[in-house]
Protein backbone atom coordinates (compact mmCIF):
# COMPACT_ATOMS: atom_id res chain seq x y z
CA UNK A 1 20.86 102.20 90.15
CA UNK A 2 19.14 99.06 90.82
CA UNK A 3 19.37 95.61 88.97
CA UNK A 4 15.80 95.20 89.09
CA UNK A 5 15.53 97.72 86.30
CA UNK A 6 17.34 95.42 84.69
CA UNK A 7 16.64 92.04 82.46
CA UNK A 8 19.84 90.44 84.44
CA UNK A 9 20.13 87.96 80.91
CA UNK A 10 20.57 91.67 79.58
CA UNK A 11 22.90 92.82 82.37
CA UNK A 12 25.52 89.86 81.64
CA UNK A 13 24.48 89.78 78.06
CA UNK A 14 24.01 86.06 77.37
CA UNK A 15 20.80 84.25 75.92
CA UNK A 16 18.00 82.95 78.15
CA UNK A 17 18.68 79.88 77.73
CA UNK A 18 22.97 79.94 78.11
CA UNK A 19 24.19 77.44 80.51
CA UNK A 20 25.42 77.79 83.74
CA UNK A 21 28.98 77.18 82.22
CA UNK A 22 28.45 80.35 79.77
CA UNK A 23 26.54 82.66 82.77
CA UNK A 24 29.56 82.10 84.60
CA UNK A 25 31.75 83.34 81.77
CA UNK A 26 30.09 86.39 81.44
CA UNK A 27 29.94 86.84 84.74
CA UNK A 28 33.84 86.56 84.75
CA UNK A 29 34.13 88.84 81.49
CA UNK A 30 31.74 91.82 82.74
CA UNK A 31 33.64 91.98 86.32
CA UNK A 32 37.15 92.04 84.23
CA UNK A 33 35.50 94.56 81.61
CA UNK A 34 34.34 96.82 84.88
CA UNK A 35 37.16 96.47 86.75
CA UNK A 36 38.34 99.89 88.60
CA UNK A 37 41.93 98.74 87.42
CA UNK A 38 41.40 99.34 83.97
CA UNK A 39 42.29 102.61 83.12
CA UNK A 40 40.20 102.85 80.12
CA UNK A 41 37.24 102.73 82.02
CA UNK A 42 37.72 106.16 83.08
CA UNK A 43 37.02 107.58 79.61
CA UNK A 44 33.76 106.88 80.05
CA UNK A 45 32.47 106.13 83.56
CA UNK A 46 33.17 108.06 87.19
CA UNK A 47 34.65 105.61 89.92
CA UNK A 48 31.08 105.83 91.58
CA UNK A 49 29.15 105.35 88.01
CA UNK A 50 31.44 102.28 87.70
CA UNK A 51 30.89 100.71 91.20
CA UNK A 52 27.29 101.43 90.81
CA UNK A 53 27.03 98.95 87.73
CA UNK A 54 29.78 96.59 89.45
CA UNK A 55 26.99 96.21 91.57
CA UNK A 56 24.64 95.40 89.24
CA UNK A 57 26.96 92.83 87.68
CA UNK A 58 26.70 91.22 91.47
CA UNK A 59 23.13 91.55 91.70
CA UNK A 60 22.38 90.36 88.10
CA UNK A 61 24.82 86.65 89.17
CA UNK A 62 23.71 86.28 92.30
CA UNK A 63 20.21 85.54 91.04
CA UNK A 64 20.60 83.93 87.32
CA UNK A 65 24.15 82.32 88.41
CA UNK A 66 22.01 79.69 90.99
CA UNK A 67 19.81 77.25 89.36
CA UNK A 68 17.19 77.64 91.81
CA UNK A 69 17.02 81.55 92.24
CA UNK A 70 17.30 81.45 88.56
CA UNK A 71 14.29 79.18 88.19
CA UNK A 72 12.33 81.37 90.21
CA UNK A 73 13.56 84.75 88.08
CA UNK A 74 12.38 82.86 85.37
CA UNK A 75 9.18 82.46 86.50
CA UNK A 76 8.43 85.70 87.69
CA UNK A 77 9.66 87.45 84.20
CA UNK A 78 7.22 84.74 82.76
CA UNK A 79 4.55 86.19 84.95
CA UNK A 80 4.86 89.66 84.52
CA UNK A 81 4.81 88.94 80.68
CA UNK A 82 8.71 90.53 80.45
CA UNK A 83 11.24 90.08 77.30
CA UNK A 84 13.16 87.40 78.77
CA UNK A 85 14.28 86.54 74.97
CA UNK A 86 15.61 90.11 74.73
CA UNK A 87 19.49 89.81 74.58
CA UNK A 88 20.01 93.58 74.18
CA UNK A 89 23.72 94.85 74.65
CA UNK A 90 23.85 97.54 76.96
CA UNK A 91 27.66 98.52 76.75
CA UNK A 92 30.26 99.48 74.39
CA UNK A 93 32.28 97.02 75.68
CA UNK A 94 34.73 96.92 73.01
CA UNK A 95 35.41 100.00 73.08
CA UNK A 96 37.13 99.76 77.31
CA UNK A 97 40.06 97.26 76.14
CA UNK A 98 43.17 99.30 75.41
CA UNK A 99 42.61 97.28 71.72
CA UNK A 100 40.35 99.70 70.51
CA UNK A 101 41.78 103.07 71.07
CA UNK A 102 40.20 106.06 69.36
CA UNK A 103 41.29 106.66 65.45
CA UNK A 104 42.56 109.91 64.60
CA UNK A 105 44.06 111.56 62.02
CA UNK A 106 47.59 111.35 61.25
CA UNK A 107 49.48 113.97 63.05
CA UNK A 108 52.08 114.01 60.78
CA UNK A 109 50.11 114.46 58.07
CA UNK A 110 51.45 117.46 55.97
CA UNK A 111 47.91 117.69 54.22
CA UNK A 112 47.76 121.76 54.25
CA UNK A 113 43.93 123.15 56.02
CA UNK A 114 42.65 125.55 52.95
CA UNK A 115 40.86 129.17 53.87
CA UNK A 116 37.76 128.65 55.43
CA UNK A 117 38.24 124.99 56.41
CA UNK A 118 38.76 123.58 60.01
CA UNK A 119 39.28 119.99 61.24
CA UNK A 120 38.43 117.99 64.23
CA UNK A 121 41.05 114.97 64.98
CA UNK A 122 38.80 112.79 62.59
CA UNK A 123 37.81 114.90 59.57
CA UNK A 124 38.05 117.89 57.69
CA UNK A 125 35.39 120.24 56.99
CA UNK A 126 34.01 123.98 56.07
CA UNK A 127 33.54 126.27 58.50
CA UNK A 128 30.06 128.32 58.41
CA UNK A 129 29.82 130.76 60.69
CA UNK A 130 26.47 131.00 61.23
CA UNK A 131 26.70 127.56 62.47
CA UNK A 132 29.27 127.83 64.96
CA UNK A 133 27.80 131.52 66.57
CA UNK A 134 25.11 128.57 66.94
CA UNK A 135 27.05 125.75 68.84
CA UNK A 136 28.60 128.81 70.79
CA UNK A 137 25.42 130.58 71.93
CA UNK A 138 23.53 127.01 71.96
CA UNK A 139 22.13 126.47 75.84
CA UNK A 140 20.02 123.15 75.12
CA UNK A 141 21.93 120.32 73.53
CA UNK A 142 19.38 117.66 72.30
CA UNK A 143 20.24 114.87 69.71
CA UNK A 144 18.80 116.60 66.97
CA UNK A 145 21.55 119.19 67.69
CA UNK A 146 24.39 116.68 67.57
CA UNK A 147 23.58 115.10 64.86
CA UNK A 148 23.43 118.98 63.44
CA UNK A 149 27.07 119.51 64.92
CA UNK A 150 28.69 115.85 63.78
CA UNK A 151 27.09 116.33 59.93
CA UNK A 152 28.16 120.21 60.18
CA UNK A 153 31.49 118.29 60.91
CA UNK A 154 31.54 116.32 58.22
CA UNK A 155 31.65 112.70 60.41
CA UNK A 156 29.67 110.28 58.85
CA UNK A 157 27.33 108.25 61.71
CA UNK A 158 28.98 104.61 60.48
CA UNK A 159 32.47 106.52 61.01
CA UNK A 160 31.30 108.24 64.13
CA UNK A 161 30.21 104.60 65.65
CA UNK A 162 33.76 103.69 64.55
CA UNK A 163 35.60 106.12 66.23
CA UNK A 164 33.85 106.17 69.61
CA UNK A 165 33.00 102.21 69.89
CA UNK A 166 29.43 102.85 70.72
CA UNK A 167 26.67 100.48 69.05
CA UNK A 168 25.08 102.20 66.05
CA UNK A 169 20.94 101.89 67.19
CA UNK A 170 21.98 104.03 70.11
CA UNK A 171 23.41 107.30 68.32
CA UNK A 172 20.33 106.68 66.16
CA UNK A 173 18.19 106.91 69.66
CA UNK A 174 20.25 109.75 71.07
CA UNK A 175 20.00 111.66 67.62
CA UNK A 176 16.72 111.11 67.40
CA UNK A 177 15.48 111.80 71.43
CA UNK A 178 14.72 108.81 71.50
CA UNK A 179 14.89 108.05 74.89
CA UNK A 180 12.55 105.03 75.46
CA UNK A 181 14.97 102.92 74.21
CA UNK A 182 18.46 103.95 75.56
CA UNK A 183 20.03 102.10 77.87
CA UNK A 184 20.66 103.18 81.55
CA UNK A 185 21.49 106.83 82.28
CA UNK A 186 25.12 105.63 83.12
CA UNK A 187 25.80 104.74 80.18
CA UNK A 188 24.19 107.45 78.07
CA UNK A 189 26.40 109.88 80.07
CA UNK A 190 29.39 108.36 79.00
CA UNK A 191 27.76 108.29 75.54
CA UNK A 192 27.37 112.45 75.08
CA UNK A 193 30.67 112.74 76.58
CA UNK A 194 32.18 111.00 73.38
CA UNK A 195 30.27 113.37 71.14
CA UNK A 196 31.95 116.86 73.22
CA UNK A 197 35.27 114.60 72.90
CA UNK A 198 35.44 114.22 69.26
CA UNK A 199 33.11 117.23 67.94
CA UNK A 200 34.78 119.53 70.68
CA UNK A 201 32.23 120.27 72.72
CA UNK A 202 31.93 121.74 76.32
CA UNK A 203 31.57 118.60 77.89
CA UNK A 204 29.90 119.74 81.19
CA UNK A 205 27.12 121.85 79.50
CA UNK A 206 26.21 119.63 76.46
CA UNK A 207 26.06 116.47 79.09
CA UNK A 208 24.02 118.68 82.11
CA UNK A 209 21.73 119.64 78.95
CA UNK A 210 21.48 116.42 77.53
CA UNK A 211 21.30 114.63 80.59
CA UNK A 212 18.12 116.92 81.78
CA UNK A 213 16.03 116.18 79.01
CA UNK A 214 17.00 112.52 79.36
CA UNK A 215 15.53 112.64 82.89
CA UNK A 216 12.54 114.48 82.01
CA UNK A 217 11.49 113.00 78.53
């Protein structure tokens, strides 16, 4: 994975026009954020997913941290008539501090589970068995599907943002196949993987599935 896929104002999430002061700080917060020695990262990335954009973070400095290199990036984004306004951000940030663990129910909870009725660890809802023969036999995994699965489960999307710390306009992209506008495939993974966590899923099939017709869409 290559910076230059990358708007590197987008990569260290400050505005175009942020001074050197603030690229600096971001710079600081993002290496901090993707630091291998924060265990949370883990829930998400692989140790080589999270060097890759570690690298990235480097990449994305090395050129907007200088004022001269920056001057030039500037220019050529300005030639090849790119977004340099867009101030996208790309990461669920938030959700890697050990602030924002996931919200379950309580275990404790001596709420009884009625016939017919099943739970995950964030809501409570009727089983159909039609629908689960489905998510059993199921071999392709698109969006559509998981937003089938996480309404079937009775998690509303607001909730479902909640829960797994990931911005709202991309589980409306992934629900939706729409891929154009997802961020990069690193961080998509680590998206679908939150949806097999919480709506019990088999987490190496959904994300091979999902993952496929992210590359070929």
């Amino acid at each position: 994975m290559s910076a230059q896929t990358w708007n590197y104002y987008e990569v260290l999430e400050v505005a175009p026009d942020a001074t050197q002061d603030k690229i600096y700080q971001a710079y600081v917060h993002a290496r901090e954020t993707y630091s291998l020695s924060n265990p949370n990262l883990f829930q998400v990335f692989s140790e080589t997913e999270a060097l890759d954009w570690i690298n990235v973070i480097e990449e994305a400095y090395s050129v907007i941290g200088h004022p001269n290199t920056r001057r030039n990036y500037d220019t050529e984004i300005s030639s090849k008539g790119l977004n340099k306004g867009s101030t996208l951000s790309l990461v669920p940030t938030e959700g890697l501090t050990p602030s924002m663990p996931l919200r379950g129910l309580d275990k404790n909870s001596n709420e009884a589970v009625t016939a017919g009725h099943s739970t995950t660890a964030f809501s409570q809802y009727k089983v159909n068995n039609q629908v689960e023969d489905q998510i059993k036999n199921q071999e392709i995994f698109d969006g559509l599907f998981l937003k089938k699965i996480r309404e079937y489960k009775n998690i509303d999307l607001t909730e479902f943002s909640k829960i797994t710390c990931i911005a709202i306009r991309h589980l409306y992209a992934i629900e939706n196949n729409n891929f154009s506008v997802l961020p990069a495939p690193v961080f998509v993974r680590g998206y679908v993987i939150q949806y097999c966590r919480v709506l019990g899923l088999p987490e190496d099939k959904v994300v091979t599935s999902f993952m496929s017709l992210l590359k070929n869409g």
